[in-house]
N, C-alpha and C. Protein backbone atom coordinates (compact mmCIF):
# COMPACT_ATOMS: atom_id res chain seq x y z
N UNK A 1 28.24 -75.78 8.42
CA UNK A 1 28.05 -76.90 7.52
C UNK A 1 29.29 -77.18 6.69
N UNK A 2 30.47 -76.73 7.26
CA UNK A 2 31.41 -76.88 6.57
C UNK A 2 32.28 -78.25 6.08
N UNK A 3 31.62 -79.15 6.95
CA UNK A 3 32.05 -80.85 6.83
C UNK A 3 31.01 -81.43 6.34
N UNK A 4 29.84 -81.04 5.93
CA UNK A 4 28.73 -81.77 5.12
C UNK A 4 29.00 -81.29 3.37
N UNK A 5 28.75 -81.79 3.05
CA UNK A 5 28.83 -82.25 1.55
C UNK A 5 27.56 -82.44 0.75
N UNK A 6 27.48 -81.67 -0.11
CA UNK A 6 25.77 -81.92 -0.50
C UNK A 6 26.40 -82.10 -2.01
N UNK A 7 25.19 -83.22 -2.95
CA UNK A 7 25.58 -82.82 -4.39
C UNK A 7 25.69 -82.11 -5.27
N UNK A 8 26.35 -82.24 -5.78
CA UNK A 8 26.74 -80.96 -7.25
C UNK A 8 25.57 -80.63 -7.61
N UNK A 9 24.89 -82.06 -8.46
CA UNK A 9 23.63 -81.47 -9.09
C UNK A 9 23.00 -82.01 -8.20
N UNK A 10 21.70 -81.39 -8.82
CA UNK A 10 20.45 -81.65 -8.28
C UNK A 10 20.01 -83.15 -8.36
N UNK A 11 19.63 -84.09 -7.59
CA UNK A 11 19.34 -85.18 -7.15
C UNK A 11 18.39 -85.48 -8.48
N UNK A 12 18.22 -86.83 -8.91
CA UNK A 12 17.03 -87.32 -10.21
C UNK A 12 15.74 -87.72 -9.31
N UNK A 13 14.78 -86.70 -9.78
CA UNK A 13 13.76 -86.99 -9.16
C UNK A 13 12.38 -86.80 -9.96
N UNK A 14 11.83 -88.08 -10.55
CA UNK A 14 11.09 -88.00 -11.43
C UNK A 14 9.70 -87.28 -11.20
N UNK A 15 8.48 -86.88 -12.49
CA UNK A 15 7.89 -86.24 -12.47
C UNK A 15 6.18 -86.70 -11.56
N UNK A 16 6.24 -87.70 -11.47
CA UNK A 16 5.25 -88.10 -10.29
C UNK A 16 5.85 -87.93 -8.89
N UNK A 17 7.24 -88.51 -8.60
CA UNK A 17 7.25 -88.10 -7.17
C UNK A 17 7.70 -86.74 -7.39
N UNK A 18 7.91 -85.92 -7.99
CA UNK A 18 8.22 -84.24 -7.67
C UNK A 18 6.62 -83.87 -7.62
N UNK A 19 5.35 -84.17 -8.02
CA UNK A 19 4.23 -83.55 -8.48
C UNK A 19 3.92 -84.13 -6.96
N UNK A 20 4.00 -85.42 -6.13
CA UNK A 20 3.90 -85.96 -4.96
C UNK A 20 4.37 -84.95 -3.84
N UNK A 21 5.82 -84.93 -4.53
CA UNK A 21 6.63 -84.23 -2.97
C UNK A 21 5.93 -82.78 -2.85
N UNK A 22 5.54 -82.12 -3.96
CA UNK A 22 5.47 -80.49 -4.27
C UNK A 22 4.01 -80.51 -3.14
N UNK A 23 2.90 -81.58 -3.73
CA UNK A 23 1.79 -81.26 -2.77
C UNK A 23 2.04 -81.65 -1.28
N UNK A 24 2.33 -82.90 -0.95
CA UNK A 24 2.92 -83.16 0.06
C UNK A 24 3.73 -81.95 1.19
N UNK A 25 4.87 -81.42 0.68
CA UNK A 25 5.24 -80.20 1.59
C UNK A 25 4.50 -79.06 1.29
N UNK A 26 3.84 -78.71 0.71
CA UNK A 26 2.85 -77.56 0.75
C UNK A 26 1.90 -78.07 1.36
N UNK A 27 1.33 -79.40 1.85
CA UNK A 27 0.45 -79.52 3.32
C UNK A 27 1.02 -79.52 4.37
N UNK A 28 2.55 -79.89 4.50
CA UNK A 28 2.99 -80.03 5.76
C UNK A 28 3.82 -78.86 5.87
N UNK A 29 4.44 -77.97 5.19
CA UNK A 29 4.64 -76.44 5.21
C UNK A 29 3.98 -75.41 4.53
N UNK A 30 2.38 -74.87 4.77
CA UNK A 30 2.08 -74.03 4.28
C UNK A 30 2.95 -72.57 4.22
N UNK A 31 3.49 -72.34 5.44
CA UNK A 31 4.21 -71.21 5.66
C UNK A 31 5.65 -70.99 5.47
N UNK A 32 6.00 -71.80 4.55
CA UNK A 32 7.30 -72.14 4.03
C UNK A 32 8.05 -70.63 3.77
N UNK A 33 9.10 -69.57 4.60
CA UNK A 33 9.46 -68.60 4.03
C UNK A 33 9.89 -68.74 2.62
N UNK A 34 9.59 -67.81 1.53
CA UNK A 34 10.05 -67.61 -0.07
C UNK A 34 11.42 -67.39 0.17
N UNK A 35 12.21 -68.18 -0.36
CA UNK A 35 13.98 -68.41 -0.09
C UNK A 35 14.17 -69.21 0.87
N UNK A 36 13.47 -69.41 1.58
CA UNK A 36 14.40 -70.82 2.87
C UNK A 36 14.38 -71.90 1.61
N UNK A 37 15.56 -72.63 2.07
CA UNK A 37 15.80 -73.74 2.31
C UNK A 37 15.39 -74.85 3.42
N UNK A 38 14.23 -75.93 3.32
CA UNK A 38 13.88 -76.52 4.28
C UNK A 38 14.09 -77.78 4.17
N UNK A 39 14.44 -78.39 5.56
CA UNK A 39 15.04 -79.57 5.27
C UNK A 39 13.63 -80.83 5.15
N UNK A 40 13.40 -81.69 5.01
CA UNK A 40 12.33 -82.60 4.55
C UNK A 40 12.29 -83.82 4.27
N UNK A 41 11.68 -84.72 5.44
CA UNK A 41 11.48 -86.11 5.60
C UNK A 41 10.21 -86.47 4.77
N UNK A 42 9.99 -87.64 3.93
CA UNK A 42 9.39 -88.02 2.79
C UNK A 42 9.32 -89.56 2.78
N UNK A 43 8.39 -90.08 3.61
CA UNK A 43 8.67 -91.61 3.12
C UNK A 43 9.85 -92.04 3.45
N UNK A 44 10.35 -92.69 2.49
CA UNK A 44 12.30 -93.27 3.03
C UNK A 44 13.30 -92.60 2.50
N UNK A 45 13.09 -91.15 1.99
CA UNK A 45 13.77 -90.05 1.67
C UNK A 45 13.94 -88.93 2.47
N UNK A 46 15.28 -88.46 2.78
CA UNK A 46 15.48 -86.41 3.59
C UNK A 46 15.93 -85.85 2.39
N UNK A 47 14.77 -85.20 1.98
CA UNK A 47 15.01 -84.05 0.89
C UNK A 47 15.72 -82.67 1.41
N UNK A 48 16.30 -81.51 0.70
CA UNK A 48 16.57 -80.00 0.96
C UNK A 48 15.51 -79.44 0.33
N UNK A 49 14.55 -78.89 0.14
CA UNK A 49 13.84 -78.13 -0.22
C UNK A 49 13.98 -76.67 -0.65
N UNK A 50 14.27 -76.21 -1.68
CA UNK A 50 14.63 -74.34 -1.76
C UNK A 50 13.14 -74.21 -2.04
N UNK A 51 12.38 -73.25 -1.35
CA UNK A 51 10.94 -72.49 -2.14
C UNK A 51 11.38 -71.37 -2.48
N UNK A 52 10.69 -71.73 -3.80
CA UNK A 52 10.62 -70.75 -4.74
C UNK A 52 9.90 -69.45 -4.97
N UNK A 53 8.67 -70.38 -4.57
CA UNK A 53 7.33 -69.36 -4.21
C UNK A 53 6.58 -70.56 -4.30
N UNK A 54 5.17 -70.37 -3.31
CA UNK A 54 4.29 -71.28 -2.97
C UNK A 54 3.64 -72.06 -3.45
N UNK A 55 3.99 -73.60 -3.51
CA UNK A 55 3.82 -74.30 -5.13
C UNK A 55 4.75 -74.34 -6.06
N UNK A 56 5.80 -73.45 -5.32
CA UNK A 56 7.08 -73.88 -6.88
C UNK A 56 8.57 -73.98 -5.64
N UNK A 57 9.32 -75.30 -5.88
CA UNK A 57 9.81 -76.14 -5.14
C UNK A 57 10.86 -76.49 -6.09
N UNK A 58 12.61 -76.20 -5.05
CA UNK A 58 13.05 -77.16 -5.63
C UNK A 58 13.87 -77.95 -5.18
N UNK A 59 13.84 -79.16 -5.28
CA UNK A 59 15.31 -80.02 -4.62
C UNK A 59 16.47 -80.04 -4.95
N UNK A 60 17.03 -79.73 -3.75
CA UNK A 60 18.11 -79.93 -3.81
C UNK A 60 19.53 -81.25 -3.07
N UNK A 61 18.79 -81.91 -2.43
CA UNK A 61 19.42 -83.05 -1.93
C UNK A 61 18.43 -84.12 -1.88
N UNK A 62 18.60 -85.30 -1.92
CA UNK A 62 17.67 -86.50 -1.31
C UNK A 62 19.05 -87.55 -1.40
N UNK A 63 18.85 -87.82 0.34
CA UNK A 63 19.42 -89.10 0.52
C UNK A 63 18.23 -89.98 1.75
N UNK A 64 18.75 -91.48 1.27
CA UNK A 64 17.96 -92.09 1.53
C UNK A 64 18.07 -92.34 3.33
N UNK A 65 16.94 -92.72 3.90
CA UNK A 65 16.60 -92.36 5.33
C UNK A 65 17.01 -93.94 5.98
N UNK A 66 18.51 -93.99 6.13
CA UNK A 66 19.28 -95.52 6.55
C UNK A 66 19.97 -94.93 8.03
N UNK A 67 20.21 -95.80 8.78
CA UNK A 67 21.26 -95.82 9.91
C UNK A 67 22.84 -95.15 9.41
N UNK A 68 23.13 -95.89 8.31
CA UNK A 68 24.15 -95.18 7.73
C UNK A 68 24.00 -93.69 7.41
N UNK A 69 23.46 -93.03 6.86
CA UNK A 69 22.97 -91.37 6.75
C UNK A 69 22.47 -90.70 7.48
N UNK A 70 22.43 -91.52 8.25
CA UNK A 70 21.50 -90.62 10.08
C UNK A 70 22.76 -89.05 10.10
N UNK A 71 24.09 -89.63 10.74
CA UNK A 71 24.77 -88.62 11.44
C UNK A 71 25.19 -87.61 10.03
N UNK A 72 24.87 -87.48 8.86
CA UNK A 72 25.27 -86.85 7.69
C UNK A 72 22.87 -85.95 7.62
N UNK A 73 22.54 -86.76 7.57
CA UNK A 73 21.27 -85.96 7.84
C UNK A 73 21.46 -85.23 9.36
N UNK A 74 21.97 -85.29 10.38
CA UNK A 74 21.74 -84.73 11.30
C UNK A 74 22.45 -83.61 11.27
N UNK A 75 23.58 -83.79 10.84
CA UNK A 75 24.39 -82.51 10.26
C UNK A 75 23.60 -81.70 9.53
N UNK A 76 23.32 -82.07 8.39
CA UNK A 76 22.17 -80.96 7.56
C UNK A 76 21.31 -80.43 8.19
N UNK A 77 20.56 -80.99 8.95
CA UNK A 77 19.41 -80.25 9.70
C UNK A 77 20.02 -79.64 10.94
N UNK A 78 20.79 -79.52 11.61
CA UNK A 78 21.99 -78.33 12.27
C UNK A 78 22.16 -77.18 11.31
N UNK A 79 22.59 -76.80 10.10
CA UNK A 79 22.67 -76.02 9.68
C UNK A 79 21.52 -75.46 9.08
N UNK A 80 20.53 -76.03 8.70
CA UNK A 80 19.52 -75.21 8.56
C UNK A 80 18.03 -74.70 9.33
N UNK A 81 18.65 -75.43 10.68
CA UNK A 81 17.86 -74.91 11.98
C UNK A 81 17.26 -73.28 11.71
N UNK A 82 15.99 -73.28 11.72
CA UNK A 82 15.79 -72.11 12.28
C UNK A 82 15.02 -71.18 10.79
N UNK A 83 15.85 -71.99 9.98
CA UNK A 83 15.76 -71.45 8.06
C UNK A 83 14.53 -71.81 7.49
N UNK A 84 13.56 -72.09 8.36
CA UNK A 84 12.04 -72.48 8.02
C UNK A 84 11.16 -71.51 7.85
């Protein structure tokens, strides 16, 4: 992942869609390993996901899901193949 670029900080992601996204991937990853990083499609968002522990979530990237960010999302999810 040495040519992908992720942000400094943590992406602004307000307190309804974090209370959204948190239930949301805890239905679609119950078995989320504690420490992966998982990568995560959302509507018209690819989030990074760190779990924390089950129910506690945190983001770390969201870019928006365009033609332009395809080959920069496809990169990300190359490197964290497998980290689920």
């Amino acid at each position: 992942m040495n040519s992908v670029s992720l942000p400094l900080k943590p992406p602004k992601i307000g307190a309804k869609e974090r209370a959204r996204l948190t239930h949301q991937f805890l239905t679609d990853h119950p078995d989320a390993k504690i420490g992966a990083t998982v990568p995560y499609e959302n509507r018209n968002h690819f989030y990074l996901v760190k779990v924390f522990d089950v129910g506690s979530y945190g983001f770390t990237a969201k870019i928006p899901l365009t033609e332009k960010n395809q080959s920069k999302i496809n990169q990300i999810r190359k490197g964290y193949k497998g980290n689920e």
